[in-house]
PDB file of N, CA and C in Angstrom:
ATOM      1  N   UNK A   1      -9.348  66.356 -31.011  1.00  0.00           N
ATOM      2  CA  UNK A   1      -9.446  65.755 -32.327  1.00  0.00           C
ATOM      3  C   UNK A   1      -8.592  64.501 -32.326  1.00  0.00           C
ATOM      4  N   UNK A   2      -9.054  63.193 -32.753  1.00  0.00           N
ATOM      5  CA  UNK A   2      -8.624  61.865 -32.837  1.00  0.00           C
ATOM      6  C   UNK A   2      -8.068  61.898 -34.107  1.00  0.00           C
ATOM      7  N   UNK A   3      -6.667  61.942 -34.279  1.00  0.00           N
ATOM      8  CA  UNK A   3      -6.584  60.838 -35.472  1.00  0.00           C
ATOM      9  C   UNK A   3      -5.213  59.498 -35.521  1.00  0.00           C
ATOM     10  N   UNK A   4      -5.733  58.634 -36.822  1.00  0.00           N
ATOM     11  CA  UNK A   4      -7.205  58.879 -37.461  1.00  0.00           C
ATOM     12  C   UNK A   4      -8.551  58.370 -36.832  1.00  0.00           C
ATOM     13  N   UNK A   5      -9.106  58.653 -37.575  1.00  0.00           N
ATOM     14  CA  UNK A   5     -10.770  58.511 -37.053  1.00  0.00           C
ATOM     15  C   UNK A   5     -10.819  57.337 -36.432  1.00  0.00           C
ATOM     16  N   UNK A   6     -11.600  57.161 -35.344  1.00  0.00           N
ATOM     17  CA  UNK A   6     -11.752  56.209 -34.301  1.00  0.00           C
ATOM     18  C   UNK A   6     -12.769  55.145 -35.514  1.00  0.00           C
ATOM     19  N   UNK A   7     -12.914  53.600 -35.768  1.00  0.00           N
ATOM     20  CA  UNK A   7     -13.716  53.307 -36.244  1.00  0.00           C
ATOM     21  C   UNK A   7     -15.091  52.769 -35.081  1.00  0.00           C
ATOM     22  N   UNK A   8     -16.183  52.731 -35.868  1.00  0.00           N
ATOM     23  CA  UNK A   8     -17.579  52.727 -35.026  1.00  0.00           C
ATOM     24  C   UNK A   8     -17.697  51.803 -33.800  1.00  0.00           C
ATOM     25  N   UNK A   9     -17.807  52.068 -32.806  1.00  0.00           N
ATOM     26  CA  UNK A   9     -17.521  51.728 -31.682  1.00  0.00           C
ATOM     27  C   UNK A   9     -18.860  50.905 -30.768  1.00  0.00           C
ATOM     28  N   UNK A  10     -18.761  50.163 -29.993  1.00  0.00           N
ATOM     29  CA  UNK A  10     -20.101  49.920 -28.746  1.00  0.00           C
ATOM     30  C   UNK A  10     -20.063  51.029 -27.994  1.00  0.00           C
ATOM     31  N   UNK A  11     -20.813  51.462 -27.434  1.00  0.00           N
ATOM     32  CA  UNK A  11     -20.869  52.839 -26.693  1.00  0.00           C
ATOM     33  C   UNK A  11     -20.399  51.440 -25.390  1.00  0.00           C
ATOM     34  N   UNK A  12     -19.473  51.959 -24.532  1.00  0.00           N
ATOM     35  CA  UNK A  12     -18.846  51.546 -23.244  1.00  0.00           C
ATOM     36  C   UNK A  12     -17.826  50.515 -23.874  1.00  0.00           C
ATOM     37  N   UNK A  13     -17.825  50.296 -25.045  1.00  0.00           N
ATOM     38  CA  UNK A  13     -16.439  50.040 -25.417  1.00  0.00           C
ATOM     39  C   UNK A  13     -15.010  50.294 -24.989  1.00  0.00           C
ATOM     40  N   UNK A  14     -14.137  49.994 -24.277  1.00  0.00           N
ATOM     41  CA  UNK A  14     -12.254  49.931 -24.110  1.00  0.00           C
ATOM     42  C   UNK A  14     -12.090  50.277 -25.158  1.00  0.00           C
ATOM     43  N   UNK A  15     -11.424  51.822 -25.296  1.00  0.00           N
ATOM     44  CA  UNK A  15     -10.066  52.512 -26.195  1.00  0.00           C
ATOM     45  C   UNK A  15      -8.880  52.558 -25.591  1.00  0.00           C
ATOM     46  N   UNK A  16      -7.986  52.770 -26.472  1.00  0.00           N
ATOM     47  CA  UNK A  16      -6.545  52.476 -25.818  1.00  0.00           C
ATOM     48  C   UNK A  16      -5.894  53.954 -26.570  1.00  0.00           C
ATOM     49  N   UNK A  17      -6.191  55.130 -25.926  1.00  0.00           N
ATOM     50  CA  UNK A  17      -5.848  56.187 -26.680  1.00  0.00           C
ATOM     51  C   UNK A  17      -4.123  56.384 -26.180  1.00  0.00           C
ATOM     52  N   UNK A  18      -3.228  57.201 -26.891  1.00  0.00           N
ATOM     53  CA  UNK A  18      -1.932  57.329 -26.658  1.00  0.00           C
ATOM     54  C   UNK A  18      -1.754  58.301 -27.130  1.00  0.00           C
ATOM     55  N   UNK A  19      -0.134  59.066 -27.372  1.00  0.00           N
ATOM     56  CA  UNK A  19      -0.042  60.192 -27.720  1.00  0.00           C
ATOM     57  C   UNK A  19       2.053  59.851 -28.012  1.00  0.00           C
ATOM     58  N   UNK A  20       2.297  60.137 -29.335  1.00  0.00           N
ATOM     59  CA  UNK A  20       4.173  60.043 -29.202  1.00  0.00           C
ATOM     60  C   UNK A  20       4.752  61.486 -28.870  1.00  0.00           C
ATOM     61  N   UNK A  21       5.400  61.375 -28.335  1.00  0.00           N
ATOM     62  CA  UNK A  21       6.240  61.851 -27.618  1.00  0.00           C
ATOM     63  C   UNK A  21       7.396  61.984 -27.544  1.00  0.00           C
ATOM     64  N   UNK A  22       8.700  62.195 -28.325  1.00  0.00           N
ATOM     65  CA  UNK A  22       9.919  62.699 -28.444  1.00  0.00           C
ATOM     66  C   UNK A  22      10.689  63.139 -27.296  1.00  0.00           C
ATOM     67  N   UNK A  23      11.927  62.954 -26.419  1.00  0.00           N
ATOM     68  CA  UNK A  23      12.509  63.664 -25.521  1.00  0.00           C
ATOM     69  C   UNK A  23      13.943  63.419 -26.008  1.00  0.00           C
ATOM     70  N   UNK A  24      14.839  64.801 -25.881  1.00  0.00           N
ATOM     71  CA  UNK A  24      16.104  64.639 -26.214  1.00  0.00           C
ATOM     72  C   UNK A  24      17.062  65.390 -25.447  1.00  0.00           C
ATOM     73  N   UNK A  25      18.010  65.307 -25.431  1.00  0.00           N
ATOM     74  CA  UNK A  25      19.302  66.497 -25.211  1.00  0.00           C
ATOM     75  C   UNK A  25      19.922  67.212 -26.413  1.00  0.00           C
ATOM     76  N   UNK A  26      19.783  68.508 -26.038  1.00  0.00           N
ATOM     77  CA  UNK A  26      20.110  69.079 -27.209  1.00  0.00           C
ATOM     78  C   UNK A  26      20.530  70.528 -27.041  1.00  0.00           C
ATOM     79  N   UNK A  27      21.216  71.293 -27.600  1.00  0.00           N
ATOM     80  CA  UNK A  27      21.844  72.704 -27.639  1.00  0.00           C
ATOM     81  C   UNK A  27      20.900  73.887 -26.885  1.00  0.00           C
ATOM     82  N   UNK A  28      20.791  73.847 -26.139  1.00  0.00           N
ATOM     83  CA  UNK A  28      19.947  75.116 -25.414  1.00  0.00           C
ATOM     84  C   UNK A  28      19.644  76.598 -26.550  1.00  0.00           C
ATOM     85  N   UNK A  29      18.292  76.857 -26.469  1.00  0.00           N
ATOM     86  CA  UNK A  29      18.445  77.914 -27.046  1.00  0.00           C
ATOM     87  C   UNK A  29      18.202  79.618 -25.961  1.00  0.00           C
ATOM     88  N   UNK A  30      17.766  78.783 -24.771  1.00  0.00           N
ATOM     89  CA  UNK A  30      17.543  79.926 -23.506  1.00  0.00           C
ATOM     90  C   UNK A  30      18.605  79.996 -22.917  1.00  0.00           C
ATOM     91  N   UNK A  31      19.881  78.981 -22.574  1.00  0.00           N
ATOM     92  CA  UNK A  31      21.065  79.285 -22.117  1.00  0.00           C
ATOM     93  C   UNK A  31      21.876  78.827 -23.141  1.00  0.00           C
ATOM     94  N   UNK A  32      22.594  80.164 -24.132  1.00  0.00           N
ATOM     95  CA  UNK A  32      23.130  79.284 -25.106  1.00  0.00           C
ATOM     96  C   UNK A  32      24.678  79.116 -24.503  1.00  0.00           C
ATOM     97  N   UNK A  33      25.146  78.281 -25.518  1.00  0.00           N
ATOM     98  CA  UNK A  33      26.251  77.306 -25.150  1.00  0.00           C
ATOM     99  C   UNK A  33      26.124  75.796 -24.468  1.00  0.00           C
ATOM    100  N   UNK A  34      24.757  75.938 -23.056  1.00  0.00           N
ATOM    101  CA  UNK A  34      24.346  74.901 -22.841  1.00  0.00           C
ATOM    102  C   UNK A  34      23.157  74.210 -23.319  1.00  0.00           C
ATOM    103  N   UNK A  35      23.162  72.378 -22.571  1.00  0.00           N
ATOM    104  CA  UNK A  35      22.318  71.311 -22.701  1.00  0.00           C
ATOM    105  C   UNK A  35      21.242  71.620 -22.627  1.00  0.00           C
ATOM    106  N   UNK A  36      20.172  71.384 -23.016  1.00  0.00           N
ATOM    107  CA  UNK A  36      18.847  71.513 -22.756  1.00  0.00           C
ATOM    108  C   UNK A  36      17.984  70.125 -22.968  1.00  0.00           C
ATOM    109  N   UNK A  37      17.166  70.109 -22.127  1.00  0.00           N
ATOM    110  CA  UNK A  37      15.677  68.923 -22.309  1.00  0.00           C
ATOM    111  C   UNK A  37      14.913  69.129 -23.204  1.00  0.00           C
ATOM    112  N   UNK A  38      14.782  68.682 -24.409  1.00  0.00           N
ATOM    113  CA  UNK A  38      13.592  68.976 -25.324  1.00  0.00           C
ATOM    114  C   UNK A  38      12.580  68.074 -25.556  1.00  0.00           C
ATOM    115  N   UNK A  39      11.460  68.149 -26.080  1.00  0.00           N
ATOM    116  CA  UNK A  39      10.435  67.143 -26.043  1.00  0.00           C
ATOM    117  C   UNK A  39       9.812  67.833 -26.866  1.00  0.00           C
ATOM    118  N   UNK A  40       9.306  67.016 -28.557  1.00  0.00           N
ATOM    119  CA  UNK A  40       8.337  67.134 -29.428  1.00  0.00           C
ATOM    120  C   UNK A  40       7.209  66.223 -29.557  1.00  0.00           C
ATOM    121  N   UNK A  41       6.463  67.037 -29.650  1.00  0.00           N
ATOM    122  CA  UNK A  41       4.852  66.693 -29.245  1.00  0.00           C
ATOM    123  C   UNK A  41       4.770  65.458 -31.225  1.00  0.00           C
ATOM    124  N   UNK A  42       4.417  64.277 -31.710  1.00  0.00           N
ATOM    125  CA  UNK A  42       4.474  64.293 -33.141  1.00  0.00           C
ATOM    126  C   UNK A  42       3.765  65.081 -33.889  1.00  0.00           C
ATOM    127  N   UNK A  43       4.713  65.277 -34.704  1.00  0.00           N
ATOM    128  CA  UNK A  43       4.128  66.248 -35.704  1.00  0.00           C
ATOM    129  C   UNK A  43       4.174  67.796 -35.007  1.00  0.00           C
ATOM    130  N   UNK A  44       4.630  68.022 -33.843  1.00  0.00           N
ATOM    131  CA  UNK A  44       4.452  69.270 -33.396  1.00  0.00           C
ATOM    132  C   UNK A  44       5.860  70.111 -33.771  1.00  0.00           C
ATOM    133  N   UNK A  45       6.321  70.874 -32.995  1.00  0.00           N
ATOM    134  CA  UNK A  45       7.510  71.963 -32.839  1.00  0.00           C
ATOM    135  C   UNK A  45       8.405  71.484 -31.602  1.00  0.00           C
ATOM    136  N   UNK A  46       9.440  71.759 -31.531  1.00  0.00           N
ATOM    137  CA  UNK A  46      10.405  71.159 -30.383  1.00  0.00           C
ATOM    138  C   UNK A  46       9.902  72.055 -29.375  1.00  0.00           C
ATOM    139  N   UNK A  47      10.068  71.877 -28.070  1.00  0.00           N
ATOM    140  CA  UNK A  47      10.149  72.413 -26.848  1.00  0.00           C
ATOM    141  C   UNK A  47      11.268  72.601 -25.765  1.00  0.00           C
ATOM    142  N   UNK A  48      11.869  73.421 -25.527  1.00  0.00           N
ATOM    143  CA  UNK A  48      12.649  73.277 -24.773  1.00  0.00           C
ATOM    144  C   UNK A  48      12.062  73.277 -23.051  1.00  0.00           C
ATOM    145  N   UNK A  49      12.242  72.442 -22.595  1.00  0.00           N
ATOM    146  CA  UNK A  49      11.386  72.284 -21.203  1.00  0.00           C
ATOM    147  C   UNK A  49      12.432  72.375 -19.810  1.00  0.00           C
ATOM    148  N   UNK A  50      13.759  72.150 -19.876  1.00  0.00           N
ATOM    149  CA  UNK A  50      14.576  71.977 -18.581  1.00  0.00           C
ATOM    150  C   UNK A  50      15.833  72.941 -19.139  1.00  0.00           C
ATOM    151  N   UNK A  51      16.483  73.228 -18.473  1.00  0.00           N
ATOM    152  CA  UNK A  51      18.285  73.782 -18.946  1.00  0.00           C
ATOM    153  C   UNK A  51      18.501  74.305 -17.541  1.00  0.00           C
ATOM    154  N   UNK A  52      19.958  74.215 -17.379  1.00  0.00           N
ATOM    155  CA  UNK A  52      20.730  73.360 -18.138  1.00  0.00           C
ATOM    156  C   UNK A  52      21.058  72.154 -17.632  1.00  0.00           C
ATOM    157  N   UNK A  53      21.895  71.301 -18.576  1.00  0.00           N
ATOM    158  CA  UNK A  53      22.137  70.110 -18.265  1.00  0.00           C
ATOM    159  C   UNK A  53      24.086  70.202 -18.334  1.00  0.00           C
ATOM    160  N   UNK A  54      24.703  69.113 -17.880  1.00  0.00           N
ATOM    161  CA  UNK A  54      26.377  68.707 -17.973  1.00  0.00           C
ATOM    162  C   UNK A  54      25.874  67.866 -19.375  1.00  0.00           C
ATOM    163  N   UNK A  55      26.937  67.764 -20.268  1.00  0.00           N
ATOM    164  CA  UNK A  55      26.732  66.664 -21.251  1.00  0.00           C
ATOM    165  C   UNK A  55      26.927  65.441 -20.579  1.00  0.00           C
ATOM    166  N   UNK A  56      26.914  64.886 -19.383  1.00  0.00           N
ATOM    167  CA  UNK A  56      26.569  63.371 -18.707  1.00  0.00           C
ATOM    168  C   UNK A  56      25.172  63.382 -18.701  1.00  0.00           C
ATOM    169  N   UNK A  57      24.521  64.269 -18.956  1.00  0.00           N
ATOM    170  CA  UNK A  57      23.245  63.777 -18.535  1.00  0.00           C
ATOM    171  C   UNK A  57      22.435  63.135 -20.046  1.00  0.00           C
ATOM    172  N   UNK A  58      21.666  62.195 -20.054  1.00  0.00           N
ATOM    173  CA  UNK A  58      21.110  61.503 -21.039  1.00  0.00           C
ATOM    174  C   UNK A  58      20.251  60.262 -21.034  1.00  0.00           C
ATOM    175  N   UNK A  59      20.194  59.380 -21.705  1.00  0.00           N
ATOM    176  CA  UNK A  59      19.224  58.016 -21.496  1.00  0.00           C
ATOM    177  C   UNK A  59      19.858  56.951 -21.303  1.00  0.00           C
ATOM    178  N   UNK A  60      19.268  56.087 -20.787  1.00  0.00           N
ATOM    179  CA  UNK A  60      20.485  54.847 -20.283  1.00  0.00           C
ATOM    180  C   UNK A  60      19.365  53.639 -20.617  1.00  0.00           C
ATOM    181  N   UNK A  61      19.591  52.257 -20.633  1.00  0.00           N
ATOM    182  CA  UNK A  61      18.356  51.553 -21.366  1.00  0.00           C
ATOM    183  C   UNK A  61      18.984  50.096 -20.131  1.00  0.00           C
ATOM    184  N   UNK A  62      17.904  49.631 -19.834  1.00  0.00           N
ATOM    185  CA  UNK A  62      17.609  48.212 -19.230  1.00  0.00           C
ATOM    186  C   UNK A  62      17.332  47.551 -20.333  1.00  0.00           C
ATOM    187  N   UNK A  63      18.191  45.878 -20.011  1.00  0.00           N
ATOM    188  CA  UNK A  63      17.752  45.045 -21.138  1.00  0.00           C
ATOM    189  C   UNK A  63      17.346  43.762 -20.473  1.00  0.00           C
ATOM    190  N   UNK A  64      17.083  43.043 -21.444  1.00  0.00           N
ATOM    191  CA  UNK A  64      16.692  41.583 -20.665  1.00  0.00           C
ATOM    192  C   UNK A  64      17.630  41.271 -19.892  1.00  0.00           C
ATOM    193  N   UNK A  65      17.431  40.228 -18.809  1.00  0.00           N
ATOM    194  CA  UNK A  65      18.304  39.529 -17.882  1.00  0.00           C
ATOM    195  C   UNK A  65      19.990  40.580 -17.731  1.00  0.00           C
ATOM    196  N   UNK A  66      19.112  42.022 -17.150  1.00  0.00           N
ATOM    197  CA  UNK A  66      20.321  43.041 -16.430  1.00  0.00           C
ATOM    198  C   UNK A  66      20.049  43.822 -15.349  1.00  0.00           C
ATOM    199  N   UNK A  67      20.358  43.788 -15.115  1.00  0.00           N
ATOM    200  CA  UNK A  67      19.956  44.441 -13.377  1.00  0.00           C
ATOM    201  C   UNK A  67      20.612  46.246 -13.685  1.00  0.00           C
ATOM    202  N   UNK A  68      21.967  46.399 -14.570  1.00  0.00           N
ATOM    203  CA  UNK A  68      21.785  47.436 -14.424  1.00  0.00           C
ATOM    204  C   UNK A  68      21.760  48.498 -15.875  1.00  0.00           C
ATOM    205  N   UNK A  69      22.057  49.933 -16.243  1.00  0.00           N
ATOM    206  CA  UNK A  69      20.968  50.009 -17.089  1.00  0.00           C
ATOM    207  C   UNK A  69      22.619  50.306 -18.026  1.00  0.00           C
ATOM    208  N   UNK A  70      22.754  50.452 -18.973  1.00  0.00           N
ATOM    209  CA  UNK A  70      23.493  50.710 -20.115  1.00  0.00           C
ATOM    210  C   UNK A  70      23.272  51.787 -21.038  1.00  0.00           C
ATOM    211  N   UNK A  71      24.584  52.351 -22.015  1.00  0.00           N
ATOM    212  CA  UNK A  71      24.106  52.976 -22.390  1.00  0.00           C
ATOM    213  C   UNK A  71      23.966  52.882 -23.730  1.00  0.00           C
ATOM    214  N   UNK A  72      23.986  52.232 -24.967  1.00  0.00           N
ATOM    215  CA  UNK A  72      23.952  51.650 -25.745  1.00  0.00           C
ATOM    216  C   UNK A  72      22.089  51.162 -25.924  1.00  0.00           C
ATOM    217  N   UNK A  73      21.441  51.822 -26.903  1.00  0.00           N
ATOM    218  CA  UNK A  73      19.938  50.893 -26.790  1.00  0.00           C
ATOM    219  C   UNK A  73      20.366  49.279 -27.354  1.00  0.00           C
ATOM    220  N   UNK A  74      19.685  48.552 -26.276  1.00  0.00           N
ATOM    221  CA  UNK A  74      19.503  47.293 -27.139  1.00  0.00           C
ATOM    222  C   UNK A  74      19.056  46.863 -28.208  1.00  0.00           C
ATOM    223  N   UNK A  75      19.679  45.842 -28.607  1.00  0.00           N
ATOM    224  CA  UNK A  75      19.143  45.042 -29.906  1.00  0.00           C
ATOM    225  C   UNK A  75      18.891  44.089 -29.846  1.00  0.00           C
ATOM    226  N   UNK A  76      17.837  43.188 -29.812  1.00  0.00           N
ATOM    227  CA  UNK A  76      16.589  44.140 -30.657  1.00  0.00           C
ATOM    228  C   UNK A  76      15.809  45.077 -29.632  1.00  0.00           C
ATOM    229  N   UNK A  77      15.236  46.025 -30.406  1.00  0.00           N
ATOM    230  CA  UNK A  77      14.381  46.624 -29.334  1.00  0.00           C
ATOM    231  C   UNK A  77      13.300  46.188 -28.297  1.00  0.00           C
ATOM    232  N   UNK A  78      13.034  45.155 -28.849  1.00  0.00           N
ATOM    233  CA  UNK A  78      12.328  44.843 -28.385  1.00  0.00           C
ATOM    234  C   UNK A  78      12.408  44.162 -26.781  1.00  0.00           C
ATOM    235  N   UNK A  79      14.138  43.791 -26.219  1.00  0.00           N
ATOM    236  CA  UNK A  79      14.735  43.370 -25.381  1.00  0.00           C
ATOM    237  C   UNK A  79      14.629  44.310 -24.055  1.00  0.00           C
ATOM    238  N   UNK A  80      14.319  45.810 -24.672  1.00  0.00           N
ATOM    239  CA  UNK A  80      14.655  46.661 -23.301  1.00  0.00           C
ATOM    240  C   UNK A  80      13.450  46.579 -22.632  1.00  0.00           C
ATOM    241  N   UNK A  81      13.907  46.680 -21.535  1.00  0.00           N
ATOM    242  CA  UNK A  81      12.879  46.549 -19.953  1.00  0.00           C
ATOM    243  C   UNK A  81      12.708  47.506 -19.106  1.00  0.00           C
ATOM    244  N   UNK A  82      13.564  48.409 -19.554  1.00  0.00           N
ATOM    245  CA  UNK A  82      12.712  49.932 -18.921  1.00  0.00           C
ATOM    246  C   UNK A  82      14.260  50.800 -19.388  1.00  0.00           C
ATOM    247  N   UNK A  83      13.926  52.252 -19.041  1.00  0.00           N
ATOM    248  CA  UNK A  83      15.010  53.391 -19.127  1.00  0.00           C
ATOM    249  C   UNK A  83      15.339  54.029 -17.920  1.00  0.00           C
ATOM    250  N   UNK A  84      16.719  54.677 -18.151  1.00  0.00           N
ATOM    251  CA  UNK A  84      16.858  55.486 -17.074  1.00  0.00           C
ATOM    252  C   UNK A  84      17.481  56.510 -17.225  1.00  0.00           C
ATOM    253  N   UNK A  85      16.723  57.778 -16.738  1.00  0.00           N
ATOM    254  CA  UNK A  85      17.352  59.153 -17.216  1.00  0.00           C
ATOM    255  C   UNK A  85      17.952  59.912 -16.229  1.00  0.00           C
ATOM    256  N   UNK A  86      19.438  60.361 -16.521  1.00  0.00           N
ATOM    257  CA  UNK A  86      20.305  60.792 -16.141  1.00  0.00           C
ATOM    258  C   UNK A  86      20.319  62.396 -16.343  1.00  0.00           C
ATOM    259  N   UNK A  87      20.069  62.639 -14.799  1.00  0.00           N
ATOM    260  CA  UNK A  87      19.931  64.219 -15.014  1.00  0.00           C
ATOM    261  C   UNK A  87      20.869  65.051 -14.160  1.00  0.00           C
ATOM    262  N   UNK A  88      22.298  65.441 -15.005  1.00  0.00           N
ATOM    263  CA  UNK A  88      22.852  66.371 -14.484  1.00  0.00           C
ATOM    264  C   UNK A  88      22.533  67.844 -14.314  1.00  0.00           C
ATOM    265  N   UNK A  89      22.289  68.456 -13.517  1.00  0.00           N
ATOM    266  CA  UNK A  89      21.976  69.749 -13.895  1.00  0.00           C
ATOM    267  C   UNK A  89      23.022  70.605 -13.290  1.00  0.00           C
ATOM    268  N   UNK A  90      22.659  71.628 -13.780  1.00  0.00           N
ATOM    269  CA  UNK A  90      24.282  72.932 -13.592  1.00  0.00           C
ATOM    270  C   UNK A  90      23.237  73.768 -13.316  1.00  0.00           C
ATOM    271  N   UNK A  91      24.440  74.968 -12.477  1.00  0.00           N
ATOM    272  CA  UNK A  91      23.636  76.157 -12.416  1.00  0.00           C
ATOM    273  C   UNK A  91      23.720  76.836 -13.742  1.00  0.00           C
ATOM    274  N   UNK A  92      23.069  78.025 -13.241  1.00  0.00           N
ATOM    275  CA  UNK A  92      23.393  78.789 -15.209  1.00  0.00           C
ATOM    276  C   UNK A  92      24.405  79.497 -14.491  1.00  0.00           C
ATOM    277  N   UNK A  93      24.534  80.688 -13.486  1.00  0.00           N
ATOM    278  CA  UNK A  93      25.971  80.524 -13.538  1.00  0.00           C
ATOM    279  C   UNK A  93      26.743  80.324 -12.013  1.00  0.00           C
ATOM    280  N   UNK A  94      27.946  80.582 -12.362  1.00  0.00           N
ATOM    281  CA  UNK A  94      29.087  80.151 -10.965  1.00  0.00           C
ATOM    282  C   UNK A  94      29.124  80.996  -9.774  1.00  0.00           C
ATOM    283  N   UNK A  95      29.003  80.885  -8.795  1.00  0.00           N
ATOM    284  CA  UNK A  95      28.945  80.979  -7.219  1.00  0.00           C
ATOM    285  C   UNK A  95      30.338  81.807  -7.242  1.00  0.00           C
ATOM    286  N   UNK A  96      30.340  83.227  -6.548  1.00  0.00           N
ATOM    287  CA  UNK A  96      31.655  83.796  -6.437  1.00  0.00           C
ATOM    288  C   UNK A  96      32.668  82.954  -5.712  1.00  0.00           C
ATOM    289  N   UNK A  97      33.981  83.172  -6.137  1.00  0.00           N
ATOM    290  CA  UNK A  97      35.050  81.961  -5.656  1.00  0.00           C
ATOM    291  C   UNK A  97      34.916  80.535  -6.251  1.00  0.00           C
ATOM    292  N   UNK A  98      33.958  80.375  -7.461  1.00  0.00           N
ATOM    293  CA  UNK A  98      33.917  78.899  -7.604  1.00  0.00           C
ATOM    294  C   UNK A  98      34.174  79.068  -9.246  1.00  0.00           C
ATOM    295  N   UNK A  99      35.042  78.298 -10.131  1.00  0.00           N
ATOM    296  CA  UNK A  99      34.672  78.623 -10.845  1.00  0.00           C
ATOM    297  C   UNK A  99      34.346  78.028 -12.172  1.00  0.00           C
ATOM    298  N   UNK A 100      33.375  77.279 -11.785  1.00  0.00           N
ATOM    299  CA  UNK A 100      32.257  75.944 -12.893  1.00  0.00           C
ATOM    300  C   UNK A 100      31.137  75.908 -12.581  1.00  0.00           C
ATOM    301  N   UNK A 101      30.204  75.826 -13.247  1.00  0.00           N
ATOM    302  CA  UNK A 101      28.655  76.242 -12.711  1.00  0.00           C
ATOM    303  C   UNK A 101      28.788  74.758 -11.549  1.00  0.00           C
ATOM    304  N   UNK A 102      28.075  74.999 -10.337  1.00  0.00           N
ATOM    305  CA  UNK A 102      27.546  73.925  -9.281  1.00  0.00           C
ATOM    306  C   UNK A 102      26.549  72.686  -9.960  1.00  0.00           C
ATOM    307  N   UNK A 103      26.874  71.651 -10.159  1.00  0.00           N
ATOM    308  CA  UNK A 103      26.126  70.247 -10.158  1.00  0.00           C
ATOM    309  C   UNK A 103      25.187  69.617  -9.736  1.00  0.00           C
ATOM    310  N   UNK A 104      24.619  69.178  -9.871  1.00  0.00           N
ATOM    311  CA  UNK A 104      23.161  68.347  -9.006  1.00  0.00           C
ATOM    312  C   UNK A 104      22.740  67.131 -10.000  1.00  0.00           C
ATOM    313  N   UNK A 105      23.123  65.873  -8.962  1.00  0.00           N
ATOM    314  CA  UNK A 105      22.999  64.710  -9.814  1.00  0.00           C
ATOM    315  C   UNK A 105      21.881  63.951  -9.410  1.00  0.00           C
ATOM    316  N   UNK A 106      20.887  63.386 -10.481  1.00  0.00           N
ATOM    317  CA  UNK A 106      19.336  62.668 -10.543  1.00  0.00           C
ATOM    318  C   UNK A 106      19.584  61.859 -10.995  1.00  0.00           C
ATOM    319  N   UNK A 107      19.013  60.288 -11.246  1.00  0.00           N
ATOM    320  CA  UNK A 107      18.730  59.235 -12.126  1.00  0.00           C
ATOM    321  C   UNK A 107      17.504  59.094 -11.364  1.00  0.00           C
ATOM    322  N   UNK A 108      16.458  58.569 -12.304  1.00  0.00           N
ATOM    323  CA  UNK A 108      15.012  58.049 -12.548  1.00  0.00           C
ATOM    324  C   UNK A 108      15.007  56.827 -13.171  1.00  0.00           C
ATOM    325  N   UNK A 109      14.289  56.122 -12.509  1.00  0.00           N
ATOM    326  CA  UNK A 109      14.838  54.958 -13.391  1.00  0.00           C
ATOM    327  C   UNK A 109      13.012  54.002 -13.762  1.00  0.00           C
ATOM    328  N   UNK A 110      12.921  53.978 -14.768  1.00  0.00           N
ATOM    329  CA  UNK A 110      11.590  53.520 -14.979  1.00  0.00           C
ATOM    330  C   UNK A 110      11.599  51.963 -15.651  1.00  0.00           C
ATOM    331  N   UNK A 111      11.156  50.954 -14.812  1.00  0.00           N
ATOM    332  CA  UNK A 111      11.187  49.950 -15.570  1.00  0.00           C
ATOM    333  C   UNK A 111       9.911  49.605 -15.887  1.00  0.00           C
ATOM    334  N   UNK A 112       9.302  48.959 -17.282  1.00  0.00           N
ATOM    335  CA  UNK A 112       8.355  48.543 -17.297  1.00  0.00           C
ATOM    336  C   UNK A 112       7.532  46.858 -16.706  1.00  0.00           C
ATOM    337  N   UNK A 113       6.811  47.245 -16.187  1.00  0.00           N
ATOM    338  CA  UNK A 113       6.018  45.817 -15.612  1.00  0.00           C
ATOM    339  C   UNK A 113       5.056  44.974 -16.774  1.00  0.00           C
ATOM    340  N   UNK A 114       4.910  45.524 -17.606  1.00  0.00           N
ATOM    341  CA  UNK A 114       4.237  44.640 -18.744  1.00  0.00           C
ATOM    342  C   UNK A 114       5.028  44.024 -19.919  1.00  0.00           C
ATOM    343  N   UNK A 115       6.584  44.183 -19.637  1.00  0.00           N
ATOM    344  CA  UNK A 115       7.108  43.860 -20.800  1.00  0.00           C
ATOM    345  C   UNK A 115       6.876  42.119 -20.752  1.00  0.00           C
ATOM    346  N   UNK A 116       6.793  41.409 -22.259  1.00  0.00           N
ATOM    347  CA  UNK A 116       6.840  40.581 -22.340  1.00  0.00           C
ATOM    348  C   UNK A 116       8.537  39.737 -22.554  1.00  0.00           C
ATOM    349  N   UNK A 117       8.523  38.798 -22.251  1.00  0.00           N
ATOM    350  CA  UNK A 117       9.926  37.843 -22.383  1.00  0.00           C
ATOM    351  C   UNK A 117       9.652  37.142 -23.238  1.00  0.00           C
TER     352      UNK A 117
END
C-alpha cells in the first residue's frame, strides 16, 4: 500500500519510491541496564534490533570541506556529507577472571556521492 496515493502515471514512467526510517541508541529492553540499536519503521513501533552496545557507540556526521566525521550534526543540515556509525559492542556477560563485559570496536562510515555543494 502507497501512501499517499501515487498520482496518474505513464505506464513505464520513473518513481522514486522511499521509506523513513528512524535509528537510535537507547535503553535495552532484552538486556536491561544496557544500550540497544533501535529502528522505527514511520508511523510504526520501535524495534530493538542489536544489544548490547558501550555508551561510545553512536552517530558521528561528515560535513562540508572535512575529511573527518564529528560529533555534533551540522548546521545547516543541509552541509552533511555522509555519517558514521560507531559500534561498540559488549558481551552480555564477563569471561571468568575478567571483570567488564569484553569490547568489539566497528565504525561504518557512509558518505554520500550525490550530495550537492
Amino acid at each position: 500500500v502507497l501512501s499517499p496515493t501515487i498520482p496518474t502515471t505513464v505506464v513505464g514512467a520513473s518513481l522514486f519510491l522511499f521509506q523513513r526510517v528512524t535509528y537510535k541508541f537507547a535503553n535495552s529492553t532484552l538486556v536491561p541496564g544496557r544500550r540497544a540499536l533501535w529502528r522505527i519503521v514511520r508511523n510504526g513501533s520501535s524495534e530493538e534490533i542489536a544489544v548490547p552496545f558501550d555508551a561510545g557507540s553512536g552517530f558521528r556526521y561528515f560535513a562540508t570541506d572535512s575529511l573527518s566525521a564529528q560529533d555534533a550534526v551540522p548546521s545547516p543540515l543541509s552541509s552533511i556529507r555522509g555519517v558514521e556509525l560507531v559500534l561498540v559492542g559488549e558481551s552480555e556477560r564477563s569471561s571468568p577472571g575478567v571483570g567488564a563485559p569484553e569490547e568489539s570496536n566497528m565504525r561504518l562510515s557512509i558518505l554520500f556521492r550525490n550530495a550537492v555543494q
